[in-house]
C-alpha atoms as a PDB file:
ATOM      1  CA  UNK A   1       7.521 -13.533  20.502  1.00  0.00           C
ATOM      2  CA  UNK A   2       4.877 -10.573  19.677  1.00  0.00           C
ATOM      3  CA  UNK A   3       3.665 -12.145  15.710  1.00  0.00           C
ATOM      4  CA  UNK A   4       0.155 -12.156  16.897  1.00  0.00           C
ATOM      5  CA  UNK A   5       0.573  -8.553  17.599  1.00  0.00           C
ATOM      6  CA  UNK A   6      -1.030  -7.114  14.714  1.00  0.00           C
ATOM      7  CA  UNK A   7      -3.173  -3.889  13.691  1.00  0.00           C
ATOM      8  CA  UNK A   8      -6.756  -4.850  14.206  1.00  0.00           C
ATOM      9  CA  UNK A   9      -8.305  -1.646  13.754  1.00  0.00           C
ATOM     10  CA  UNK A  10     -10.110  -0.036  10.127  1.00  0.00           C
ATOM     11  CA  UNK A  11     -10.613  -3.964   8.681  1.00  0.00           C
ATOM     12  CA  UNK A  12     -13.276  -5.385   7.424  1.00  0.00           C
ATOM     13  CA  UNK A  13     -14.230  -7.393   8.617  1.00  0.00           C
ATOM     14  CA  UNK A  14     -13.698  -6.447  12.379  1.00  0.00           C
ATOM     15  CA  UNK A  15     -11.448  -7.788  14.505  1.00  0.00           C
ATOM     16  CA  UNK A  16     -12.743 -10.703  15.950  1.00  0.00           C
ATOM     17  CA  UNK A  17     -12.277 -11.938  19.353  1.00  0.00           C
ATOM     18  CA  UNK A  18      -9.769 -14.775  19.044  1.00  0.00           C
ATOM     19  CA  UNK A  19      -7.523 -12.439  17.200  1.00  0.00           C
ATOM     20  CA  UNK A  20      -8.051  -9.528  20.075  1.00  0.00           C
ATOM     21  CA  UNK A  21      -7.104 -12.629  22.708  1.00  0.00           C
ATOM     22  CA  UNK A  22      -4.273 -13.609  20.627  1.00  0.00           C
ATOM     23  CA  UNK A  23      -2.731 -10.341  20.523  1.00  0.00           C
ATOM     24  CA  UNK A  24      -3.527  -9.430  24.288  1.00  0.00           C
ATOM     25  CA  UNK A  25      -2.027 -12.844  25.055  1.00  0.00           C
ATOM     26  CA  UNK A  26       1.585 -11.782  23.032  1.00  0.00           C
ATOM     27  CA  UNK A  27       1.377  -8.412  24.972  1.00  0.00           C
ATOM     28  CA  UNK A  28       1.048 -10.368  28.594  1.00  0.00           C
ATOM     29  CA  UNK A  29       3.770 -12.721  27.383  1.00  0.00           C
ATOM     30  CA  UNK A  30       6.026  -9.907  26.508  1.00  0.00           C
ATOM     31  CA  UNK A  31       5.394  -7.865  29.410  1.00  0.00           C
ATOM     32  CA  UNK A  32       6.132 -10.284  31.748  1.00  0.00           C
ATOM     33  CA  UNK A  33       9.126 -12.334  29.945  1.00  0.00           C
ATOM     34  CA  UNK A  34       7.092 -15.551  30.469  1.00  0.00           C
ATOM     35  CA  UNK A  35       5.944 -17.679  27.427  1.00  0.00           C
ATOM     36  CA  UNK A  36       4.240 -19.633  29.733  1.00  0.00           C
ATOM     37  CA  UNK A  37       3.476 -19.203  33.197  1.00  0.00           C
ATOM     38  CA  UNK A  38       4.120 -21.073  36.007  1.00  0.00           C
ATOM     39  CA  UNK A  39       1.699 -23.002  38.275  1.00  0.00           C
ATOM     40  CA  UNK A  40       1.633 -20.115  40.848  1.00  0.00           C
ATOM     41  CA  UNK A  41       1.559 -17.155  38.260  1.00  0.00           C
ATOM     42  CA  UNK A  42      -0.580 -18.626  36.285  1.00  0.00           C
ATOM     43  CA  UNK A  43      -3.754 -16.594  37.519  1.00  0.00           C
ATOM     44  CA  UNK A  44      -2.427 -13.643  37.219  1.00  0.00           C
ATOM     45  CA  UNK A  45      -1.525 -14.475  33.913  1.00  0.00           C
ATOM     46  CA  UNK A  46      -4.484 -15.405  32.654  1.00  0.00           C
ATOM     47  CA  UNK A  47      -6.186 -12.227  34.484  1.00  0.00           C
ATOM     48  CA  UNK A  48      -3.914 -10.069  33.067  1.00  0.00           C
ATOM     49  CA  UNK A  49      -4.928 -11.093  29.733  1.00  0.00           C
ATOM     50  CA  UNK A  50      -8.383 -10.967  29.943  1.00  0.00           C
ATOM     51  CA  UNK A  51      -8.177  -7.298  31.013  1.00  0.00           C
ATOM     52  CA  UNK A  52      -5.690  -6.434  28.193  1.00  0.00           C
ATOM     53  CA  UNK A  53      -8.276  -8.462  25.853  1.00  0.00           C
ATOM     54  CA  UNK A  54     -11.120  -5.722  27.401  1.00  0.00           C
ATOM     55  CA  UNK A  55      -9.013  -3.253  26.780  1.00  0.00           C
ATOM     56  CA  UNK A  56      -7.999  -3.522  23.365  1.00  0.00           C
ATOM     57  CA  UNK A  57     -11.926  -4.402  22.804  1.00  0.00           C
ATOM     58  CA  UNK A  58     -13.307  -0.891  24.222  1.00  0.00           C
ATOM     59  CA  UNK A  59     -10.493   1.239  22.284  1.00  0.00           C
ATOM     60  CA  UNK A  60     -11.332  -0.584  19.323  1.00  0.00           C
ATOM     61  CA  UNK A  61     -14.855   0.274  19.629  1.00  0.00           C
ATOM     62  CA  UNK A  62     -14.335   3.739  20.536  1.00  0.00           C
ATOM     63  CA  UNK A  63     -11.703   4.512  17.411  1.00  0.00           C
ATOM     64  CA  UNK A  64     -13.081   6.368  14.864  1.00  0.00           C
ATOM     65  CA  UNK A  65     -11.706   7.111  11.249  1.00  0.00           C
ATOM     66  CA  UNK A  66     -13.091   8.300   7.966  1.00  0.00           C
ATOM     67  CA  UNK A  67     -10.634   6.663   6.187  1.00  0.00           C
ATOM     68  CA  UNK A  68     -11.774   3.811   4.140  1.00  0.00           C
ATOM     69  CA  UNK A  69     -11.624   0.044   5.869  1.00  0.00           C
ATOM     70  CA  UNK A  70      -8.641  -2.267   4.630  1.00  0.00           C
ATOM     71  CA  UNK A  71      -9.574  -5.498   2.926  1.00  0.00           C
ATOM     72  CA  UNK A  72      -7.326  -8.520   5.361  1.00  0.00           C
ATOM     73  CA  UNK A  73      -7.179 -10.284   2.258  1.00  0.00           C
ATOM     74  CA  UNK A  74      -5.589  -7.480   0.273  1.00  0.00           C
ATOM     75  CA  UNK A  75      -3.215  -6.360   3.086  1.00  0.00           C
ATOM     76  CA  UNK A  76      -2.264 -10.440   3.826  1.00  0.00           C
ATOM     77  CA  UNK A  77      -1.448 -10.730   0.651  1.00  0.00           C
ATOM     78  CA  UNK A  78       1.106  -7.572   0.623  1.00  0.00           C
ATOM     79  CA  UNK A  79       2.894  -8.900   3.697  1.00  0.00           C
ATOM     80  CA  UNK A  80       2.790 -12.019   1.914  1.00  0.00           C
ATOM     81  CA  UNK A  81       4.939 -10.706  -1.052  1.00  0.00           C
ATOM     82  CA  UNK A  82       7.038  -8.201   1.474  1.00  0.00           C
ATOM     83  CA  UNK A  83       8.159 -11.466   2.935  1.00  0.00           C
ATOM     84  CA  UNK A  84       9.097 -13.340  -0.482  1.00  0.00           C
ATOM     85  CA  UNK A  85      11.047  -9.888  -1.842  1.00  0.00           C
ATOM     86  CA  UNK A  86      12.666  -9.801   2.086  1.00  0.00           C
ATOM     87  CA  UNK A  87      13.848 -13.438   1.758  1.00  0.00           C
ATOM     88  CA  UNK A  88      14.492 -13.246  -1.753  1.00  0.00           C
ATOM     89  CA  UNK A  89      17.062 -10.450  -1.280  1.00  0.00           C
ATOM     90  CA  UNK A  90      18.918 -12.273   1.466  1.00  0.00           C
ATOM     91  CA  UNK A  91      19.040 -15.409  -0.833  1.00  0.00           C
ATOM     92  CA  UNK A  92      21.016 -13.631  -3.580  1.00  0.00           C
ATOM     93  CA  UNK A  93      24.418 -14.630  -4.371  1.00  0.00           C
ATOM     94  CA  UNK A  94      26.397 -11.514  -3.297  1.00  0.00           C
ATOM     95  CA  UNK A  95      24.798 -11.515   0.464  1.00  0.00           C
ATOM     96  CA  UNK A  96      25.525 -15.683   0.934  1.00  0.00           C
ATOM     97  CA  UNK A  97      28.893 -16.723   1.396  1.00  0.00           C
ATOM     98  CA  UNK A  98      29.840 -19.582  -0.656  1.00  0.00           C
ATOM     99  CA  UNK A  99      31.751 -22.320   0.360  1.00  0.00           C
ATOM    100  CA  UNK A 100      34.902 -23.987  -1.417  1.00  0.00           C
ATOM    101  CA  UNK A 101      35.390 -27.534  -0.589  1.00  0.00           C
ATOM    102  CA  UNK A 102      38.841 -27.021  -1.797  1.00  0.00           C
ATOM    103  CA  UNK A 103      39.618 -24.516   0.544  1.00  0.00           C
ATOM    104  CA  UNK A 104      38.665 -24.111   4.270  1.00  0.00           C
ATOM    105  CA  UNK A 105      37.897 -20.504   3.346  1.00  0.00           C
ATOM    106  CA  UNK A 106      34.990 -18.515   2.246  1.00  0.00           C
ATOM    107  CA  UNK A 107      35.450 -17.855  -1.703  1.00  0.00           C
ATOM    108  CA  UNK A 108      34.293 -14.463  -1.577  1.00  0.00           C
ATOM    109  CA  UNK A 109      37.795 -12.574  -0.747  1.00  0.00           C
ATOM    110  CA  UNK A 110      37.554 -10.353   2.370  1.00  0.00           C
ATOM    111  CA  UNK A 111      38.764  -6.865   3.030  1.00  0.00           C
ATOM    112  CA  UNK A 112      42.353  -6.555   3.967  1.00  0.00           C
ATOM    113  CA  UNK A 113      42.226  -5.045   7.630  1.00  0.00           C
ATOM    114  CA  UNK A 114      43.053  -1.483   8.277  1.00  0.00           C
ATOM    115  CA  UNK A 115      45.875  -2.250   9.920  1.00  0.00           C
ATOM    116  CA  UNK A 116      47.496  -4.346   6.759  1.00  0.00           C
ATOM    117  CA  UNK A 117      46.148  -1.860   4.878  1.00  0.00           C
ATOM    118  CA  UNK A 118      48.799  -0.519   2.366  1.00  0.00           C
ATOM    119  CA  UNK A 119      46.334   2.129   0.958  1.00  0.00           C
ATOM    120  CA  UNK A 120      44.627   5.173   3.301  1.00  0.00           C
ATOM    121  CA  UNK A 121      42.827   4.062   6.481  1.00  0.00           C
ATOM    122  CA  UNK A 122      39.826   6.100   4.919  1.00  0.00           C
ATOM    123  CA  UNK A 123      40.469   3.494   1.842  1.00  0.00           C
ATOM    124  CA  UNK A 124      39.241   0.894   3.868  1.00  0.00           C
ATOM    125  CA  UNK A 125      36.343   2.163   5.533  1.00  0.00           C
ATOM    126  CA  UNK A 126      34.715   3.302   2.313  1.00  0.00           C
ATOM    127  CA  UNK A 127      35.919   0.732  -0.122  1.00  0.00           C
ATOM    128  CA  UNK A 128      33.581  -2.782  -0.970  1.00  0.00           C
ATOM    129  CA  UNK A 129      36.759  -4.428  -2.769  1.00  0.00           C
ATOM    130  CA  UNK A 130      39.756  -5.269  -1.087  1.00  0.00           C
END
């Protein structure tokens, strides 16, 4: 629900409005548990987010840093290869169950449980192999 929640302070270039609404909008949504409001809430809603959006807009003016300002390109493009090594590592064979059509069980062997455990109970809470 909160992607559009993002850091929008030290860039360059700034923030820009649509990207202050959006995350002001996320924060309203989450706060209230509505995605979209109804009929009746729905001015409160949208005045709710308008005075987030003012407020996110004077504390971003009023920050002040004398650390350098981040490129969005240059940080975009590390999320961008954060998310391939993040889906990458859940696409490996060892984390993804395979399926045998010639069984109607997973071909990876599971872990005996502790109870048919004929080794120590510690065995099994430690051990990866059955």
């Amino acid at each position: 629900m909160c992607r559009n929640i993002k850091t929008l302070f030290n860039f360059e270039p700034p923030a820009t409005d649509d990207e202050i609404h959006a995350s002001a909008l996320q924060f309203v949504r989450k706060v209230s548990g509505f995605n979209k409001p109804s009929q009746a809430n729905a001015a409160a809603f949208d005045h709710a987010v308008d005075e987030v959006s003012q407020a996110a807009r004077k504390l971003l003016i009023s920050l002040q840093t004398s650390a350098p300002a981040r490129d969005r390109a240059v940080e975009a493009e590390k999320a961008r290869v954060r998310a391939r090594e993040r889906i990458a590592y859940w696409h490996e064979d060892q984390h993804r169950p395979t399926h045998d059509p010639r069984s109607r069980r997973l071909s990876r062997p599971r872990r005996p449980s502790r109870r048919n455990c004929r080794r120590s109970r510690r065995h099994c809470l430690t051990s990866n192999t059955p």
